[in-house]
C-alpha atoms as a PDB file:
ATOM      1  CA  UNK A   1      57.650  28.726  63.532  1.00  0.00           C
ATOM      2  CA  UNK A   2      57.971  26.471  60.998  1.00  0.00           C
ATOM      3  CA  UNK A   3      61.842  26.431  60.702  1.00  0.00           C
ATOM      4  CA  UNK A   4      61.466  24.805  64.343  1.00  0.00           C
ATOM      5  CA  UNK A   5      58.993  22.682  64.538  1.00  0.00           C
ATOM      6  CA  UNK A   6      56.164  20.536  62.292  1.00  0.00           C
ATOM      7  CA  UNK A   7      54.239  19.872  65.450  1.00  0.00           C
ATOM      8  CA  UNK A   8      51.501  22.027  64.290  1.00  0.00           C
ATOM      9  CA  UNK A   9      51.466  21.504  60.883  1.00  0.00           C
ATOM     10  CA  UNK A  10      51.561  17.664  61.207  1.00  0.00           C
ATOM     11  CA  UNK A  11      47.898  18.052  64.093  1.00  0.00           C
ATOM     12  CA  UNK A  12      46.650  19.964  60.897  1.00  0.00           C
ATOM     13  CA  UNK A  13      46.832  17.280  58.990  1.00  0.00           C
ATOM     14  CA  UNK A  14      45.869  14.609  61.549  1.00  0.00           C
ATOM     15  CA  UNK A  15      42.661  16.680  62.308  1.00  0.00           C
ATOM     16  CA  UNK A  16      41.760  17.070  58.602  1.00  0.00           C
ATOM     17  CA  UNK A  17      42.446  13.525  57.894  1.00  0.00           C
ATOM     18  CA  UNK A  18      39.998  12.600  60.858  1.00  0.00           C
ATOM     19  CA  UNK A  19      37.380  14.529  60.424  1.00  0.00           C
ATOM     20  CA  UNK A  20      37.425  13.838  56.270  1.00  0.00           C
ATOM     21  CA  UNK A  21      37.189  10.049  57.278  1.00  0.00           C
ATOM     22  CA  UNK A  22      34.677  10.239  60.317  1.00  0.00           C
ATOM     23  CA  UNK A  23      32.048  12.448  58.265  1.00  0.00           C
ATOM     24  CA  UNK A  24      32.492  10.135  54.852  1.00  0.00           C
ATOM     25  CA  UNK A  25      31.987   7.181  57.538  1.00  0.00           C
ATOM     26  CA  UNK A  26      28.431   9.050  58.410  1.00  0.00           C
ATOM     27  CA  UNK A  27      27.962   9.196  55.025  1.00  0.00           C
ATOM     28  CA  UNK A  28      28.111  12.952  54.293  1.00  0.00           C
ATOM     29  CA  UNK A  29      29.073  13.919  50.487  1.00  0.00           C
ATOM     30  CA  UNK A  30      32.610  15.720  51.042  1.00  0.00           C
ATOM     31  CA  UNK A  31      34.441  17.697  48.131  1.00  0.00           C
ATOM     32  CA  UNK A  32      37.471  15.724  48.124  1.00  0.00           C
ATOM     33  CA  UNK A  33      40.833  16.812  48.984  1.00  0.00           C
ATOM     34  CA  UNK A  34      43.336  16.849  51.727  1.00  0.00           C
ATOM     35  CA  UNK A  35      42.989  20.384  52.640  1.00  0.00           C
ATOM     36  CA  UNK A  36      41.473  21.780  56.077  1.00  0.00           C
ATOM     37  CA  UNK A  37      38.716  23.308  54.477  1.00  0.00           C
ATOM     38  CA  UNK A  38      36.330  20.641  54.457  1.00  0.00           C
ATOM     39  CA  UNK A  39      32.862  21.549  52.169  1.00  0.00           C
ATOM     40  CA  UNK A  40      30.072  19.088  53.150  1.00  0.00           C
ATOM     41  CA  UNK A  41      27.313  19.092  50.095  1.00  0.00           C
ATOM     42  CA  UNK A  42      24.337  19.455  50.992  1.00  0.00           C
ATOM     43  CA  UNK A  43      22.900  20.829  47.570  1.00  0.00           C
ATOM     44  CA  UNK A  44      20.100  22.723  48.244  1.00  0.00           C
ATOM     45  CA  UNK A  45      20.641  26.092  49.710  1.00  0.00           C
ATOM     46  CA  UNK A  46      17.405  25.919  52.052  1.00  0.00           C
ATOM     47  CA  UNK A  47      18.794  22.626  53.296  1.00  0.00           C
ATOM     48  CA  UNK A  48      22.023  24.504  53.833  1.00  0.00           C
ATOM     49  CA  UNK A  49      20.629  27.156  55.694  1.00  0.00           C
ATOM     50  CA  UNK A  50      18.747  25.226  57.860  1.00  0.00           C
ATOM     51  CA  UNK A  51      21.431  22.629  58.508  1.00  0.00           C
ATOM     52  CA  UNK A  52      24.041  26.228  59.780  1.00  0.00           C
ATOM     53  CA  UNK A  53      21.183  26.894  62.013  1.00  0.00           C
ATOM     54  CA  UNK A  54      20.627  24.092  63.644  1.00  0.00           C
ATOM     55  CA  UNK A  55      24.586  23.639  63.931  1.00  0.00           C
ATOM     56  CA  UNK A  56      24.874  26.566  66.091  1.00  0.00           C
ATOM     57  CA  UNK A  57      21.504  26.110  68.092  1.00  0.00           C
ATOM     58  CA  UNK A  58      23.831  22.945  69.296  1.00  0.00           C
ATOM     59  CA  UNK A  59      27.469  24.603  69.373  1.00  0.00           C
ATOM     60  CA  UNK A  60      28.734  24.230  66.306  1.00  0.00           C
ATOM     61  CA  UNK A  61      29.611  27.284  64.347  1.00  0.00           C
ATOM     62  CA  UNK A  62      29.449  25.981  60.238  1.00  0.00           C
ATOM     63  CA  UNK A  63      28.890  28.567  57.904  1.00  0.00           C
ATOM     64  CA  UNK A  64      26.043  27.477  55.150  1.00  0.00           C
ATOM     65  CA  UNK A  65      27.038  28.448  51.308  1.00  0.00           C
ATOM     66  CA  UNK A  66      24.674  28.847  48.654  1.00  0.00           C
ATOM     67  CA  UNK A  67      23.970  30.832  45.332  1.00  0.00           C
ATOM     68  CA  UNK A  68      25.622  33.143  44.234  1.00  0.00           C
ATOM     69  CA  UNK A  69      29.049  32.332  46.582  1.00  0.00           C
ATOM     70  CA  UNK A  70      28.410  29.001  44.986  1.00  0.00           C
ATOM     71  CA  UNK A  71      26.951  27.989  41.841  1.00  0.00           C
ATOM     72  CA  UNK A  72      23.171  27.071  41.851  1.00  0.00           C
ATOM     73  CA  UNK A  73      22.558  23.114  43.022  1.00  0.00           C
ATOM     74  CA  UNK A  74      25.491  23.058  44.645  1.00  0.00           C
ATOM     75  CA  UNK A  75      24.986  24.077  48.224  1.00  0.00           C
ATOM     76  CA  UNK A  76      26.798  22.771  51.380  1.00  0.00           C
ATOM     77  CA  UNK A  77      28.434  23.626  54.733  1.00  0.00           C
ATOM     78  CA  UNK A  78      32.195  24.794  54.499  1.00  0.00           C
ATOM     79  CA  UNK A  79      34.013  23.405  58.316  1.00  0.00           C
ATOM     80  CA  UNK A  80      37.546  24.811  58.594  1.00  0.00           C
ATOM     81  CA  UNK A  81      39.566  22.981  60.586  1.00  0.00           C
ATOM     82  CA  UNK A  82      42.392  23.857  62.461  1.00  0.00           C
ATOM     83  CA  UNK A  83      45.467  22.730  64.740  1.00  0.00           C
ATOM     84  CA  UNK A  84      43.947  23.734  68.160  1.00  0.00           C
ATOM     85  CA  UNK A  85      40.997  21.242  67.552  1.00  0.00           C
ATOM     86  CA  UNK A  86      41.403  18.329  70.108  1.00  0.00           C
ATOM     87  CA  UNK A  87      39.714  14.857  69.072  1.00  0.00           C
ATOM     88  CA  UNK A  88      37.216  15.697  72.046  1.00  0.00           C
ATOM     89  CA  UNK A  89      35.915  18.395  69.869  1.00  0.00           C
ATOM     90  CA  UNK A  90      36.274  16.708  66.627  1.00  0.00           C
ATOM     91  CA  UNK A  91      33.870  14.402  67.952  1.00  0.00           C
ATOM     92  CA  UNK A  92      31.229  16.564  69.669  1.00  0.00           C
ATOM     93  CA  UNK A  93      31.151  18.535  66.078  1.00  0.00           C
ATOM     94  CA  UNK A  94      30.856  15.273  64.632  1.00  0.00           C
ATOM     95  CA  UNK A  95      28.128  13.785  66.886  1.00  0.00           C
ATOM     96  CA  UNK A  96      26.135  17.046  66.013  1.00  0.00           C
ATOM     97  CA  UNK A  97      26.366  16.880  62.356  1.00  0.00           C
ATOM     98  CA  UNK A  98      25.007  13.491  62.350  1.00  0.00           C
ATOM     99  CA  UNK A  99      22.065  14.136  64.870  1.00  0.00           C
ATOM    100  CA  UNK A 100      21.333  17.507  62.233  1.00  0.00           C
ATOM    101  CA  UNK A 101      21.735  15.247  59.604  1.00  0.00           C
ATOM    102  CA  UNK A 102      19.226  12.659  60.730  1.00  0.00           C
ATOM    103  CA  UNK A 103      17.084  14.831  61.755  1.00  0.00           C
ATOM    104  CA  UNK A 104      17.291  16.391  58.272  1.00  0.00           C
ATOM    105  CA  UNK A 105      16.873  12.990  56.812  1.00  0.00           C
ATOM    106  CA  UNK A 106      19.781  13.585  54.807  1.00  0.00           C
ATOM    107  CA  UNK A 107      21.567  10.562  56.512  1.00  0.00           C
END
């Protein structure tokens, strides 16, 4: 697929490169990088776990990671992003992770 086209590859990176900026803009604390997998730090694995629930009690499926998949203090939310995400989705994700986040009084 590759050999013929970059379409997808190149609304990969578009997507990541969105998102990344967008969440930063809420003011979420993102491992840097350019890569799809975006980790959100959150720090405190109750925080974490609480934040994944209330995610998916609005629609959005994040998966919460916390000692021992991660070391200890170091919590956070791992999004994977991919090429079939439209902006319209993007942006409801988005939307919820800063209404959790409030309501969290994280931002």
């Amino acid at each position: 697929m590759l050999h013929q086209s970059n379409l997808l590859r190149d609304k990969l990176h578009e997507n990541t490169s969105y998102f990344r900026s967008e969440m930063s803009k809420l003011g979420f604390d993102l491992l840097p990088g350019k890569h799809p997998i975006v980790p959100i730090m959150l720090y405190d694995a109750e925080i974490a776990q609480e934040f994944s629930k209330q995610l998916l009690e609005k629609g959005v499926y994040a998966v919460g990671f916390f000692y021992p998949v991660v070391p200890k203090k170091l919590a956070r939310i791992r999004v994977q992003l991919s090429a079939a995400h439209t902006i319209k989705q993007l942006d409801f994700a988005l939307n919820v992770f800063l209404e959790v986040g409030k309501n969290l009084r994280l931002i």
